[in-house]
N, C-alpha and C. Protein backbone atom coordinates (compact mmCIF):
# COMPACT_ATOMS: atom_id res chain seq x y z
N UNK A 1 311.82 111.95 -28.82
CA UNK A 1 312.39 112.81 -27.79
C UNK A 1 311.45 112.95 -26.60
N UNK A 2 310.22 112.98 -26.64
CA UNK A 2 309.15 113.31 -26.01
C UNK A 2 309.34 112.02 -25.26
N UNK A 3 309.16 111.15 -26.06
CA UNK A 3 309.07 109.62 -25.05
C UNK A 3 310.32 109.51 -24.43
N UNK A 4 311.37 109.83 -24.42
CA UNK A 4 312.63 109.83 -23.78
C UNK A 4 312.34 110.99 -22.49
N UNK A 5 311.64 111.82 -22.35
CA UNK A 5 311.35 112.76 -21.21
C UNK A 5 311.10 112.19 -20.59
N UNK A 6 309.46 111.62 -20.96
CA UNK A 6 308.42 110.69 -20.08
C UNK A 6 309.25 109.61 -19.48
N UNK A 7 309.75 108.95 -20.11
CA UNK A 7 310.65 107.60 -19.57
C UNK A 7 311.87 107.85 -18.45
N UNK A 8 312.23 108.99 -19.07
CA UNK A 8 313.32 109.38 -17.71
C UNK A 8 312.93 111.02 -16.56
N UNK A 9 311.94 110.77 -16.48
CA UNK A 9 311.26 112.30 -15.87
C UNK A 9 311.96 112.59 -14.84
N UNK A 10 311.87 111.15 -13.96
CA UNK A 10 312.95 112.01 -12.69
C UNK A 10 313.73 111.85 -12.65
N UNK A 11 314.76 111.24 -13.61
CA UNK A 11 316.31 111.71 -13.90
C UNK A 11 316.40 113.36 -14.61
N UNK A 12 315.31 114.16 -15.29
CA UNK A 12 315.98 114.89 -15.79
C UNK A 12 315.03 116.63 -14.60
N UNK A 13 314.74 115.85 -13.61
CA UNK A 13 313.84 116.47 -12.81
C UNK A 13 315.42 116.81 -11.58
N UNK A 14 315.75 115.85 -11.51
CA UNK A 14 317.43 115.87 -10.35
C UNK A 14 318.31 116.70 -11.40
N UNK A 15 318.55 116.59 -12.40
CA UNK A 15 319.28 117.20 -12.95
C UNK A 15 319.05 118.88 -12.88
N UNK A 16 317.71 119.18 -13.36
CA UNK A 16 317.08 120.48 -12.70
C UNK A 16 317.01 121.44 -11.87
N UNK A 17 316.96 120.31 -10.52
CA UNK A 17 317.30 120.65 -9.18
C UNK A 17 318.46 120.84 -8.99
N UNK A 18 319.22 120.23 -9.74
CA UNK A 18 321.07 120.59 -9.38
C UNK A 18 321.64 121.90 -10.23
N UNK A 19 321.12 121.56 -11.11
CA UNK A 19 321.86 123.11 -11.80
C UNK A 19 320.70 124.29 -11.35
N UNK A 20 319.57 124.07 -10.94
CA UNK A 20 318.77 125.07 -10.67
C UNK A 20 319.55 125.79 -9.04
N UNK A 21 319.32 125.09 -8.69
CA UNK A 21 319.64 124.93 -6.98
C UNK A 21 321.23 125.51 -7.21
N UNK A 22 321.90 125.26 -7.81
CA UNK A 22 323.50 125.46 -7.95
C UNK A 22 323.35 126.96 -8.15
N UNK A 23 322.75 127.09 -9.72
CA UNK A 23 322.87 128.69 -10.10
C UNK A 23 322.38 129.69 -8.95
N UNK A 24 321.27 129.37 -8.36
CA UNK A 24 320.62 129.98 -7.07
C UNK A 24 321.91 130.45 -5.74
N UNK A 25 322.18 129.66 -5.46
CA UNK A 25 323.59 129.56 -4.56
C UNK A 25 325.13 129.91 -4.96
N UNK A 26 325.15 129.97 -6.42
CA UNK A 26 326.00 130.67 -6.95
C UNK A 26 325.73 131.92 -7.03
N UNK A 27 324.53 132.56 -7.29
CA UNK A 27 323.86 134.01 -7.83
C UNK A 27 324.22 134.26 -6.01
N UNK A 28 323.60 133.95 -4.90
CA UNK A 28 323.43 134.23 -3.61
C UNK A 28 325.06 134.25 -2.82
N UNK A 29 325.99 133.56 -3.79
CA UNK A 29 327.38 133.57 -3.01
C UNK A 29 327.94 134.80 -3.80
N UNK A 30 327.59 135.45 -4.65
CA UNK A 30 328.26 136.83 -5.56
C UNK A 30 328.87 137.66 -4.77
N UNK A 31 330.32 137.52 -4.76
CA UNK A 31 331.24 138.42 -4.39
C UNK A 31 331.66 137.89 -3.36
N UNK A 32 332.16 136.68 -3.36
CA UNK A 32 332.74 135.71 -2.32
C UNK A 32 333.24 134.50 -3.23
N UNK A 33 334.57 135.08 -4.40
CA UNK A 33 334.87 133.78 -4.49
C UNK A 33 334.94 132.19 -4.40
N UNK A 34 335.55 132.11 -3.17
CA UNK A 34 335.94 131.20 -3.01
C UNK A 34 334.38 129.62 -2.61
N UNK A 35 333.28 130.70 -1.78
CA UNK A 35 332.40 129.74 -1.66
C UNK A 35 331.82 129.09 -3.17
N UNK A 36 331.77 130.85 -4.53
CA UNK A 36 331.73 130.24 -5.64
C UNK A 36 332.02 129.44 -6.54
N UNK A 37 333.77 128.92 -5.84
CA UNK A 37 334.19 127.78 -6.14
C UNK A 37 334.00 126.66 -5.84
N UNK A 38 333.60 126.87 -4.49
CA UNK A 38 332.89 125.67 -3.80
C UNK A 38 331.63 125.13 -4.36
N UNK A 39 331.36 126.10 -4.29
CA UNK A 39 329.13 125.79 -5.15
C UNK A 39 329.55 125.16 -6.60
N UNK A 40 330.53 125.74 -7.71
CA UNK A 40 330.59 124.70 -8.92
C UNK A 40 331.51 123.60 -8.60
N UNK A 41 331.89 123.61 -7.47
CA UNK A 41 332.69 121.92 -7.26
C UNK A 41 331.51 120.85 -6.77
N UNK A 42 330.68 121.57 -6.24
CA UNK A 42 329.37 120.74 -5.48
C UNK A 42 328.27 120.48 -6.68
N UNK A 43 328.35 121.52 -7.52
CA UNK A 43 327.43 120.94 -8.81
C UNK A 43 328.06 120.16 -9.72
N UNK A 44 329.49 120.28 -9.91
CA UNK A 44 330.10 119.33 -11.12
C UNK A 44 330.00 118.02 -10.09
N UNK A 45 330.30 117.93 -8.78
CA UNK A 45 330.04 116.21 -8.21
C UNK A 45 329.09 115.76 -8.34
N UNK A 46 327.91 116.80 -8.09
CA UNK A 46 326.27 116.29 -8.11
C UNK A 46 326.10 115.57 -9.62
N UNK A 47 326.53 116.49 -10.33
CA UNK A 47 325.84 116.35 -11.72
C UNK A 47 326.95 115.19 -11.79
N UNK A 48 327.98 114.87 -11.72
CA UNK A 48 328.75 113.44 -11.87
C UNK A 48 328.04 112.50 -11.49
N UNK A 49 327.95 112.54 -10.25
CA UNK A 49 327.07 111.08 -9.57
C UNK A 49 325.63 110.91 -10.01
N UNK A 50 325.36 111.74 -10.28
CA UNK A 50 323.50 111.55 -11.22
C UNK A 50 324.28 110.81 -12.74
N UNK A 51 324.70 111.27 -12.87
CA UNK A 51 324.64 110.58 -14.39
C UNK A 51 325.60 109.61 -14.50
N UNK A 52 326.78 108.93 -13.33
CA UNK A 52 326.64 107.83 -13.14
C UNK A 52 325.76 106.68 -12.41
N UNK A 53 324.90 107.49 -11.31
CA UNK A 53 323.12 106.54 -10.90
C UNK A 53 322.28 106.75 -12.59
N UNK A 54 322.27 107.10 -13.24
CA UNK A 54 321.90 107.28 -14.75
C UNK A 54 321.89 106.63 -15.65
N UNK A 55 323.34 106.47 -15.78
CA UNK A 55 323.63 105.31 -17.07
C UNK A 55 323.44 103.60 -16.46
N UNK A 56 323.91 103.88 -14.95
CA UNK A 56 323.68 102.14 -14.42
C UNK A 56 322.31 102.04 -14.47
N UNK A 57 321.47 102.94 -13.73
CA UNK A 57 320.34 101.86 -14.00
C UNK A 57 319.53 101.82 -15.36
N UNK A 58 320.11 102.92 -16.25
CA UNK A 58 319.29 102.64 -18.07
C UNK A 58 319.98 102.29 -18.48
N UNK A 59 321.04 102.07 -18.44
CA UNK A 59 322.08 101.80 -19.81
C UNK A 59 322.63 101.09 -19.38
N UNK A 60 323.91 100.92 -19.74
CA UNK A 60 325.43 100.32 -19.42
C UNK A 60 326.42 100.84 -19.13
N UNK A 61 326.74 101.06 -17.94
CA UNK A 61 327.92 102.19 -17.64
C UNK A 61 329.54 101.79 -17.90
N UNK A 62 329.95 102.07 -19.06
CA UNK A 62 331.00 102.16 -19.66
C UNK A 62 332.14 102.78 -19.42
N UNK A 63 333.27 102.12 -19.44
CA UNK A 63 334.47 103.70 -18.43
C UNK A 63 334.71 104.73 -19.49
N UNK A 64 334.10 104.55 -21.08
CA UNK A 64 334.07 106.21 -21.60
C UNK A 64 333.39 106.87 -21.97
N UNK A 65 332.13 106.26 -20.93
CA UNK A 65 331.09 107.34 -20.41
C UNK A 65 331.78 108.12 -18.91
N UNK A 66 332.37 107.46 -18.71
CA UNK A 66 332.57 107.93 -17.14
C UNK A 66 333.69 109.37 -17.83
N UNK A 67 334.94 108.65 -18.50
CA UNK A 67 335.86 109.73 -19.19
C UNK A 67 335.06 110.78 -20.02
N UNK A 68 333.96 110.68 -20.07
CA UNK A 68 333.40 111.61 -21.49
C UNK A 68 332.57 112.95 -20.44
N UNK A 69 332.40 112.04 -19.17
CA UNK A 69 331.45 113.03 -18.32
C UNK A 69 332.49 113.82 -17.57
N UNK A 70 333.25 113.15 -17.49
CA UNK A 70 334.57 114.11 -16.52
C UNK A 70 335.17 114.95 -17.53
N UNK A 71 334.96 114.74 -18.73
CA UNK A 71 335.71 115.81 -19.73
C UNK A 71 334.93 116.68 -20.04
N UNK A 72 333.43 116.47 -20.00
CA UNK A 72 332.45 117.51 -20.06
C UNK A 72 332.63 118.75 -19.00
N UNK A 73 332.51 117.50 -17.41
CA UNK A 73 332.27 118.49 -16.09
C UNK A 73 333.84 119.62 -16.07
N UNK A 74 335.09 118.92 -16.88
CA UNK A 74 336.15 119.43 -16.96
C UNK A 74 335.83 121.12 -17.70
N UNK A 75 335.55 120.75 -18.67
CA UNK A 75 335.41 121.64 -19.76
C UNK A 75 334.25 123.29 -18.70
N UNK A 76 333.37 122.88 -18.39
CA UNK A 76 332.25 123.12 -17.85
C UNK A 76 332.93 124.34 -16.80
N UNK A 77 333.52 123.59 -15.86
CA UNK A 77 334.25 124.01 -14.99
C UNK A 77 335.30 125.12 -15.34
N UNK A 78 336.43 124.97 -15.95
CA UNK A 78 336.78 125.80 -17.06
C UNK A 78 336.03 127.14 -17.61
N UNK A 79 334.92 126.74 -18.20
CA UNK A 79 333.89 128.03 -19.25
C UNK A 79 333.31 128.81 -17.80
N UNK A 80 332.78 127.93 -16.47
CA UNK A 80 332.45 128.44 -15.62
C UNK A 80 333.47 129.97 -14.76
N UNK A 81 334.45 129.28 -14.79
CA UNK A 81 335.16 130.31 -13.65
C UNK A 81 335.72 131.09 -14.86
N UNK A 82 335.78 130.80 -15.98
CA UNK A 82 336.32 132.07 -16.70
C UNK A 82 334.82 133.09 -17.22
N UNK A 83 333.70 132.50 -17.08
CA UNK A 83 332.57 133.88 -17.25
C UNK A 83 332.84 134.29 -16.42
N UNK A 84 332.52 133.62 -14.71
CA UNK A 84 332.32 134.10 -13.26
C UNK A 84 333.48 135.29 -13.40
N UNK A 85 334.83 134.95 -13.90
CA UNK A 85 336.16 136.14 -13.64
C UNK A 85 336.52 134.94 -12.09
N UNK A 86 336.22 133.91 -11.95
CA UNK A 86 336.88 133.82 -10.82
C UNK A 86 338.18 133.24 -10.56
């Protein structure tokens, strides 16, 4: 696991920055809907396109990786606006 950090540091360093940076701008949009919808539409794309630049250049990007990440960011999205109440 450790060697899987080291090996992908600044893939999981962008990932960081996106949900870090997201929650920040979500916490700072509180009590303004709609931009809050905006801020988790801008983190579920971010976090999409990282982890398709992700799997192409380590892996093999497969179309049900692509379906498995959109069912995640689906799901995500979902659990999101129903804590938020939005």
């Amino acid at each position: 696991m450790i060697e899987n950090i080291q090996k992908h540091f600044l893939h999981y360093l962008v990932y960081l920055i996106i949900f870090g940076g997201g929650l920040l701008l979500i916490f700072f949009t509180r009590g303004n809907n709609s931009l809050q919808v905006l801020s988790l539409l801008g983190i579920a794309g971010l976090y999409f396109m990282w982890a398709m630049v992700h799997h192409h250049v380590n892996h093999r990007l497969h179309p049900q990786i692509v379906v498995e990440y959109g069912l995640i960011i689906l799901l995500g999205m979902i659990l999101a606006l129903f804590l938020f109440s939005i």
